[in-house]
Protein backbone atom coordinates (compact mmCIF):
# COMPACT_ATOMS: atom_id res chain seq x y z
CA UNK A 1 0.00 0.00 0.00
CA UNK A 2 1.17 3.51 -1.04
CA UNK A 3 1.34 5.19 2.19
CA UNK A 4 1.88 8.66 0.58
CA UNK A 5 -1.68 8.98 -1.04
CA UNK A 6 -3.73 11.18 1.04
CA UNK A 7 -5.93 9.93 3.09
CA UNK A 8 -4.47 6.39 3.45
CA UNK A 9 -2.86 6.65 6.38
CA UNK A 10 -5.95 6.84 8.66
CA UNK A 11 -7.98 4.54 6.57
CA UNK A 12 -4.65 1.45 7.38
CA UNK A 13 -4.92 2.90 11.28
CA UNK A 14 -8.75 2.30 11.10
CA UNK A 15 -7.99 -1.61 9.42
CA UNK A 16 -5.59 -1.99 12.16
CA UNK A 17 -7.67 -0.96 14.47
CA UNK A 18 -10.73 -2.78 13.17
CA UNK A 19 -9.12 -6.09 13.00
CA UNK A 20 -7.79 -5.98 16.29
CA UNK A 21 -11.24 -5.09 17.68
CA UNK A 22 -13.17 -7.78 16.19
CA UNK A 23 -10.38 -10.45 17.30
CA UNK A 24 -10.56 -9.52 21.06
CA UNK A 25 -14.34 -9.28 21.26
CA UNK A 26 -14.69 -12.34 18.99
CA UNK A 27 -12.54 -14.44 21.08
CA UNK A 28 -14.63 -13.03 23.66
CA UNK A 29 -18.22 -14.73 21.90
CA UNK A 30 -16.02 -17.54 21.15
CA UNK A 31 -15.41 -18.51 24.35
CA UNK A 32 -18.98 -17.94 25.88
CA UNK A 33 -20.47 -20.22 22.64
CA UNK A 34 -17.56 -23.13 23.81
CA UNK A 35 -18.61 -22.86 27.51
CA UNK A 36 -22.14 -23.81 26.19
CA UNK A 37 -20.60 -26.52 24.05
CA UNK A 38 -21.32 -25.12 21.16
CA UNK A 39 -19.24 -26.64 17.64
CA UNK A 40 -16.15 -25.03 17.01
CA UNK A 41 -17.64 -23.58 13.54
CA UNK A 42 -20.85 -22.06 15.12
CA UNK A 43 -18.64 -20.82 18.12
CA UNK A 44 -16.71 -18.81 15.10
CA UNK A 45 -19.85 -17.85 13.64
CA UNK A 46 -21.23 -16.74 16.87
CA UNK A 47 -18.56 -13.15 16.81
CA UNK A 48 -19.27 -12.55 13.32
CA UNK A 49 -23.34 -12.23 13.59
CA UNK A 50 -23.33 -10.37 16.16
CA UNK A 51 -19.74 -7.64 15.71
CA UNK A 52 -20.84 -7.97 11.98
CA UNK A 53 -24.18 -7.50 11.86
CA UNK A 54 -23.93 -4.01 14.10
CA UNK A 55 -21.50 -3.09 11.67
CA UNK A 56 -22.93 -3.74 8.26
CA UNK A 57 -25.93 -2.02 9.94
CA UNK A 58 -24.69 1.37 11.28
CA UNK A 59 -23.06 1.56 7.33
CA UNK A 60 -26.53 1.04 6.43
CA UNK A 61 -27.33 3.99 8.80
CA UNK A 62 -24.55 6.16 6.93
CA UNK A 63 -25.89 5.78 4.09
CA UNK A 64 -29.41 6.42 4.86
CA UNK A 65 -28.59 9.60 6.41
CA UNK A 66 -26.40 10.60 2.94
CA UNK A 67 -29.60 10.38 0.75
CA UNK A 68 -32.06 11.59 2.69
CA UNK A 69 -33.74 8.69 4.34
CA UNK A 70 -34.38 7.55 7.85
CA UNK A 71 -31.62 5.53 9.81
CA UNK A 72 -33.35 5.35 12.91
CA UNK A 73 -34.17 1.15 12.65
CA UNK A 74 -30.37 1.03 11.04
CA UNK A 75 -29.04 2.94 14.33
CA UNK A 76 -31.22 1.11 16.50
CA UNK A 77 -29.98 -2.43 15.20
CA UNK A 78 -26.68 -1.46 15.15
CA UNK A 79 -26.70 -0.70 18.80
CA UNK A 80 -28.85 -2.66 19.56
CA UNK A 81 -26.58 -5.93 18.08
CA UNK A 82 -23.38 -4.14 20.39
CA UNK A 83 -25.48 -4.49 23.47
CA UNK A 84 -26.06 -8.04 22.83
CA UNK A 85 -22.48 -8.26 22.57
CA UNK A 86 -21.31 -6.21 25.37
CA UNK A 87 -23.59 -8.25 27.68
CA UNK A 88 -22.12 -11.49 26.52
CA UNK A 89 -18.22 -10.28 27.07
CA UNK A 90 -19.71 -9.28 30.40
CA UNK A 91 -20.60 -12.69 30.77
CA UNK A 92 -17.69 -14.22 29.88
CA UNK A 93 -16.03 -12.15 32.30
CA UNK A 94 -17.84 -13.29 35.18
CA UNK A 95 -16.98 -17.02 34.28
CA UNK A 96 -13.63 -16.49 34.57
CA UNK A 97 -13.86 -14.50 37.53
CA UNK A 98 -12.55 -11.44 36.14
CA UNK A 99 -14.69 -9.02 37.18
CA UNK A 100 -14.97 -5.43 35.83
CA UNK A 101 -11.44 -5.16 34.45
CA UNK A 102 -11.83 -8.43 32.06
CA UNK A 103 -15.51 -6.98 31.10
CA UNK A 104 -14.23 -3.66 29.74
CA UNK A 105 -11.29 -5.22 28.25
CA UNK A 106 -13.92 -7.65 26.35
CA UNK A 107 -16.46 -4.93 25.42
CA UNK A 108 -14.82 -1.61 24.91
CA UNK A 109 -13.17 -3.24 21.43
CA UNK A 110 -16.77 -3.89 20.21
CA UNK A 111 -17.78 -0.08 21.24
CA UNK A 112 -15.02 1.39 20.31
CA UNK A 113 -15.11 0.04 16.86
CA UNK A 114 -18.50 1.37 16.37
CA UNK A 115 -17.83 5.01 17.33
CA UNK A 116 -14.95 4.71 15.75
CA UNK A 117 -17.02 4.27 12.06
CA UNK A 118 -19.72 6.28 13.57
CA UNK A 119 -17.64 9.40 13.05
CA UNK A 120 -15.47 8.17 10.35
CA UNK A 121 -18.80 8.40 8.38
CA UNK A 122 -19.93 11.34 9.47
CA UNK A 123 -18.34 13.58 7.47
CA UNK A 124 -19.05 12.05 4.03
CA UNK A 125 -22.60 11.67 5.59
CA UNK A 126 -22.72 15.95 6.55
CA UNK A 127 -21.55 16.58 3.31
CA UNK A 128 -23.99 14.65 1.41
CA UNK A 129 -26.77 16.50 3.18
CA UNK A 130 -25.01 19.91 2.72
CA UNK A 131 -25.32 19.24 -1.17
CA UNK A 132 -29.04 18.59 -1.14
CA UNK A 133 -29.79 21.27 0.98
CA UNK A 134 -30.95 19.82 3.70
CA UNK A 135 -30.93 21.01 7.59
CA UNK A 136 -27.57 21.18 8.90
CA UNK A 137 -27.04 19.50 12.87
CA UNK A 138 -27.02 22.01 15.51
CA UNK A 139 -23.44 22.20 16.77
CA UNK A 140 -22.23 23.30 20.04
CA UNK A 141 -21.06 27.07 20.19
CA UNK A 142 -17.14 26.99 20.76
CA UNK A 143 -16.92 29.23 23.48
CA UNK A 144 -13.49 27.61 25.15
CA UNK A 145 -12.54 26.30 28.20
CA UNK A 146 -11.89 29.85 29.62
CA UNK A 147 -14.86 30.58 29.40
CA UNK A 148 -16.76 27.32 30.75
CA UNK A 149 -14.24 27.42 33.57
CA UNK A 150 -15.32 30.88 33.94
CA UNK A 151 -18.85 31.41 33.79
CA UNK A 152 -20.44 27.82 33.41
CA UNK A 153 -23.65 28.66 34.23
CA UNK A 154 -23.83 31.57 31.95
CA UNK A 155 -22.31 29.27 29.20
CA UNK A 156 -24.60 25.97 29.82
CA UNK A 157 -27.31 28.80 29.64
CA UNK A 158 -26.83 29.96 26.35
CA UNK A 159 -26.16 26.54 24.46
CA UNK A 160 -29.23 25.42 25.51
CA UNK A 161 -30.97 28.78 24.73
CA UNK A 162 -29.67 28.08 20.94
CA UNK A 163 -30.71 24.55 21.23
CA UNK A 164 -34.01 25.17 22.05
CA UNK A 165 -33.81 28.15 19.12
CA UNK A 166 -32.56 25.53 16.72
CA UNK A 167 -35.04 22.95 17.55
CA UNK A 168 -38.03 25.40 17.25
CA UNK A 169 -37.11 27.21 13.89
CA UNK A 170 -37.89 25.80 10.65
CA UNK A 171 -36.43 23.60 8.68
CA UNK A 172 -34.68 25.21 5.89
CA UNK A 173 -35.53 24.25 2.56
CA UNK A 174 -33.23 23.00 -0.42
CA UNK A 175 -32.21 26.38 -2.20
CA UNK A 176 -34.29 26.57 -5.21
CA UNK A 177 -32.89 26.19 -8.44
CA UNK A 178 -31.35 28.96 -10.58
CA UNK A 179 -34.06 30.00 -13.08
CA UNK A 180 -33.09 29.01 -16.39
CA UNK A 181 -31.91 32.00 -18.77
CA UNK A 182 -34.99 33.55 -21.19
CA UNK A 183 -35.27 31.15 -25.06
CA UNK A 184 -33.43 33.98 -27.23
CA UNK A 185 -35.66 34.30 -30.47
CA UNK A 186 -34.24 36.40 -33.56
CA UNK A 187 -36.95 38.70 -35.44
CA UNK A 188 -37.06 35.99 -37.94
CA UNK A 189 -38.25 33.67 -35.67
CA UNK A 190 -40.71 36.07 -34.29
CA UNK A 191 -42.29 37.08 -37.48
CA UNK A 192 -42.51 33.42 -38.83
CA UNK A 193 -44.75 32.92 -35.79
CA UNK A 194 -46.95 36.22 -36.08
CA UNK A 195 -47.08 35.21 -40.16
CA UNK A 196 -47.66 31.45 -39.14
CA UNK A 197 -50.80 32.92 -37.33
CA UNK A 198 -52.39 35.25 -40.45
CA UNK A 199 -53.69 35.02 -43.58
CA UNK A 200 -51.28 34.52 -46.56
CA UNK A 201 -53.34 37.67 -48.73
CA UNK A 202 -53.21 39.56 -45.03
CA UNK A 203 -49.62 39.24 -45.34
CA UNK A 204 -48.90 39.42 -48.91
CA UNK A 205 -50.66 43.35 -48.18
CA UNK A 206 -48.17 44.14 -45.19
CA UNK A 207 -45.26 42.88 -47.20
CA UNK A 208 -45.94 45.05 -49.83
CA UNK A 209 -46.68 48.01 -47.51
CA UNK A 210 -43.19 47.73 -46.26
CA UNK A 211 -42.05 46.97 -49.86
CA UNK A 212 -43.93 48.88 -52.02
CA UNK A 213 -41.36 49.13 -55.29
CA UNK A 214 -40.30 45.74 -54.80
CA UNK A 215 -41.94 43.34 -58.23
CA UNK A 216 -44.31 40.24 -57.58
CA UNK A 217 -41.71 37.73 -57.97
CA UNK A 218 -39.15 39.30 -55.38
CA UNK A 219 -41.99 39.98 -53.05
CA UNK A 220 -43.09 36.13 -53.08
CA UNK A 221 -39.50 35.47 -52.27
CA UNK A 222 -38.92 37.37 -49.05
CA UNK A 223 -42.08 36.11 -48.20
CA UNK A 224 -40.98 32.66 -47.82
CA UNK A 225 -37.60 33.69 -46.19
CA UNK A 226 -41.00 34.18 -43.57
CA UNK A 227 -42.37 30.90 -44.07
CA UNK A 228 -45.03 32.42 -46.23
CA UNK A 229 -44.99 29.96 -49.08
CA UNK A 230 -46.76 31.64 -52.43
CA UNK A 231 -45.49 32.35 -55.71
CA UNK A 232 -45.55 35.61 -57.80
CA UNK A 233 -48.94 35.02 -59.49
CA UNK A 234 -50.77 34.79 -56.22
CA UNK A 235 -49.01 38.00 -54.95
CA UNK A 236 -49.88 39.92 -58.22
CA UNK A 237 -53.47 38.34 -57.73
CA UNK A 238 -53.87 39.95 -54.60
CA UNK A 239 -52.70 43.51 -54.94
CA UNK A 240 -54.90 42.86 -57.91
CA UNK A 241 -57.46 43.71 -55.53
CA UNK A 242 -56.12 46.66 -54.24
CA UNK A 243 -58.11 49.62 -54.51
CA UNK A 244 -55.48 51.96 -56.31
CA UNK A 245 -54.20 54.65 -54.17
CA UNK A 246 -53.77 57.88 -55.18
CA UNK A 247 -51.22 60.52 -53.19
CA UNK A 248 -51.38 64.23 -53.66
CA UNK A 249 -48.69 66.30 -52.54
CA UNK A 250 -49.68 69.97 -51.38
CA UNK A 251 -47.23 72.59 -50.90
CA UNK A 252 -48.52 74.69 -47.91
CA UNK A 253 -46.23 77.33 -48.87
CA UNK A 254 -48.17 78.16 -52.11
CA UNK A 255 -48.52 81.62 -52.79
CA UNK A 256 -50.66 81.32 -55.94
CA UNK A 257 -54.33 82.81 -55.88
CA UNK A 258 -56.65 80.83 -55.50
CA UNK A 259 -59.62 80.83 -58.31
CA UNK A 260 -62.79 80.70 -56.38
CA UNK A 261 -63.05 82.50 -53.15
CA UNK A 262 -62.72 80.35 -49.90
CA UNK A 263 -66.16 79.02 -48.89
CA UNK A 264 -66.56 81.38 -46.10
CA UNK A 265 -69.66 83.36 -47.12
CA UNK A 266 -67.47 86.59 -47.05
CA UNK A 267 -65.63 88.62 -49.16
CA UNK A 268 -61.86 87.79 -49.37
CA UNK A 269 -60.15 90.22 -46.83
CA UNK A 270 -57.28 93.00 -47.85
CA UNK A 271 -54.95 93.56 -45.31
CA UNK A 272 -54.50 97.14 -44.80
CA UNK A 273 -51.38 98.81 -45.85
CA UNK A 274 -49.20 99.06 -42.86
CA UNK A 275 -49.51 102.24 -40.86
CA UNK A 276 -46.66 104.94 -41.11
CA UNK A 277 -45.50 107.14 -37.91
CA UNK A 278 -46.23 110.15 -39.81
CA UNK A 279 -50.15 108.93 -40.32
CA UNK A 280 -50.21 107.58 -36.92
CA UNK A 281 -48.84 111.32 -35.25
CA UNK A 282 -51.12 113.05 -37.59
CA UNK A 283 -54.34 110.40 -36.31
CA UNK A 284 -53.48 111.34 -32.91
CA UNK A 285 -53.36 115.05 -34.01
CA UNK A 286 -57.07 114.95 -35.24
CA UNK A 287 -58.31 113.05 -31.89
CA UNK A 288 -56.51 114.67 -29.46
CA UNK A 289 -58.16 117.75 -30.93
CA UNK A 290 -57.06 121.77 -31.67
CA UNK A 291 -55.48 122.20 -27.51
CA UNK A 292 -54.68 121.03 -24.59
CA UNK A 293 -52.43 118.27 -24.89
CA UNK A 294 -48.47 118.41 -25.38
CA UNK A 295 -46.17 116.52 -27.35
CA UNK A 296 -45.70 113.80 -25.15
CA UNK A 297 -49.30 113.12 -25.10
CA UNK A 298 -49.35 112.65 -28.88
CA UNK A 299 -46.62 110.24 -28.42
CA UNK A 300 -47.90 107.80 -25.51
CA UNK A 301 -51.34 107.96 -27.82
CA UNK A 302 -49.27 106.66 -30.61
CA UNK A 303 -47.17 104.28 -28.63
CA UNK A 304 -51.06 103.22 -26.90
CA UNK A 305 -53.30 103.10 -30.21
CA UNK A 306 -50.68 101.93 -33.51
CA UNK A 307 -47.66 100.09 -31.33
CA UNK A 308 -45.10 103.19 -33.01
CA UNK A 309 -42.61 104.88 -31.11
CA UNK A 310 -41.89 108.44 -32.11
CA UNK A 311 -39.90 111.00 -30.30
CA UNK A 312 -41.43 114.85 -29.21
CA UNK A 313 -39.23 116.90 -31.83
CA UNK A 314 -40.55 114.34 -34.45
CA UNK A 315 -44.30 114.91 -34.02
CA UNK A 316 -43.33 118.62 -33.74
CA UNK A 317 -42.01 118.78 -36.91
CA UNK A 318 -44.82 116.34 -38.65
CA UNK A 319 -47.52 119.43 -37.15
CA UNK A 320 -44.88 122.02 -38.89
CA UNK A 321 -45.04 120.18 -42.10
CA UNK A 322 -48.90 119.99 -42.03
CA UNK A 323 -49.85 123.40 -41.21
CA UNK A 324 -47.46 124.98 -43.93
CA UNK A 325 -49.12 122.11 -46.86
CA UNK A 326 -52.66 123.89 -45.25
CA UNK A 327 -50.94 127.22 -45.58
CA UNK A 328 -49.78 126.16 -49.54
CA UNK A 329 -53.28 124.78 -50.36
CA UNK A 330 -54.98 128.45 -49.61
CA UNK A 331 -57.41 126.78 -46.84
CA UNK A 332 -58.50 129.10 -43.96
CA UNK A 333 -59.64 126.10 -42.24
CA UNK A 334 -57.50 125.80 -39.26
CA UNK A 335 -55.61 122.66 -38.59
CA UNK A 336 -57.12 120.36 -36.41
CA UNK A 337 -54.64 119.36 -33.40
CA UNK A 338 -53.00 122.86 -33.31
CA UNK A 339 -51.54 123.74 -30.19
CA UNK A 340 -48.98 126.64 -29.39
């Protein structure tokens, strides 16, 4: 045996171990079968049930515990089969007058060996149940021996506080599986679906919608890249049966006159020519009447009524101007707006 693999140490020290275990105890059985003159081969035979069948059944326990399954009747036959046992090397003790010394030396082999596989398979066993998810043991709290030598109450306290928390929450469930990722679908795919689903004319029409230059025979074709199967003739058949469509452009910006007048029931409206300062000072002029007002008046009034600024000296001089053309024309009529 290659003692440098890893691992195979321990397992030769548990062989070793083993084997010397079940050759003290069995000698043990052995001797209490002879004392009841029993035949040498049943007398071997006698060991073997009873060492082998605890054994055999506290692997059975390992593994029931690994997948899930009770181990309670394996546990309880396993140690169950040891007691037997134990009570018989007590036995045999007592008939050779050994007393307690010869009775542990018979039976601690036999329950040694099975703690000894107890916890060698109780890691493989903890493992298997940490893969399925399953409930993990509670476990003591490692608090040290300070502090059990210290406060042992306080300690004793609080591991059975997280017992007791442990026992009464709820069993965790198996973490649920990782959702699997979205089906990708190219647009293909998509529109052979939603084409699967219509009517070959109904999409022969939104082909050529989308395609509206493209000829019959190149139409039919990229409808069966769709799974649209139809030839040129039956596209040409149906937009056949198109209504025709007409499309007229209309420039908004036209600035040609239109023939008839607009159906409005009016006359068509002229705008008026746009109003010039010199019109607007000489308006206000003729309302504000021949005195009483200033300059400035005339030009808030303008700035109020027509939206036109104009300055005092302007509207003075636009009053000049207009009394001398009165003057010129030979009226006597004085001008309206006058003011000194």
């Amino acid at each position: 045996m290659n003692l440098s693999t890893p691992g195979s140490g321990p397992r030769l020290a548990k062989a070793l171990v083993s084997l010397a275990a079940l050759a003290t105890t069995g000698w043990s059985l052995y001797a209490v079968a002879r004392h009841y003159d029993a035949p040498k081969p049943i007398a071997v035979a006698v060991f073997a049930v009873f060492d082998g069948i605890a054994y055999a059944a506290l692997h059975l326990a390992s593994e029931a515990s690994a997948t899930g399954r009770s181990a309670f009747g394996a546990r309880l036959t396993a140690f169950g089969m040891a007691g037997v046992s134990v009570y018989l090397n007590q036995f045999h003790a007592d008939l050779i007058d050994g007393g307690l010394p010869a009775a542990l030396l018979f039976a601690i082999p036999t329950i040694g060996l099975l703690l000894l596989s107890e916890l060698s398979w109780a890691g493989p066993r903890a493992a298997a149940r940490a893969e399925r998810g399953a409930e993990q043991p509670y476990r003591l709290p490692a608090f040290g021996g300070w502090a059990w030598a210290l406060a042992p109450h306080l300690a004793g306290k609080t591991v059975r506080s997280r017992a007791i928390a442990h026992i009464m929450a709820e069993p965790e469930t198996a973490a649920p599986a990782p959702a699997a990722p979205p089906a990708r679908h190219s647009a293909t795919e998509v529109l052979r679906q939603r084409f699967a689903e219509m009517d070959p004319a109904d999409a022969i029409r939104v082909a050529h919608d989308a395609q509206p230059d493209m000829p019959p025979g190149e139409l039919a074709s990229l409808l069966i890249t769709y799974g649209v199967v139809v030839d040129a003739v039956q596209v040409a058949l149906v937009l056949h049966d198109q209504p025709e469509r007409i499309t007229v452009d209309r420039d908004d910006t036209d600035d040609t006159e239109s023939d008839t007048p607009a159906d409005t029931g009016d006359t068509p409206q002229v705008s008026p020519p746009a109003l010039t300062k010199k019109q607007a000072v000489l308006d206000a002029l003729t309302a504000l009447g021949p005195e009483g007002f200033t300059p400035k008046d005339v030009v808030d009034r303008v700035r109020r009524i027509n939206r036109l600024d104009v300055k005092p000296d302007y509207v003075r001089t636009v009053r000049h101007r207009a009394q001398k053309d009165q003057q010129t024309d030979g009226s006597d009529r004085p001008m309206e707006g006058g003011y000194a």
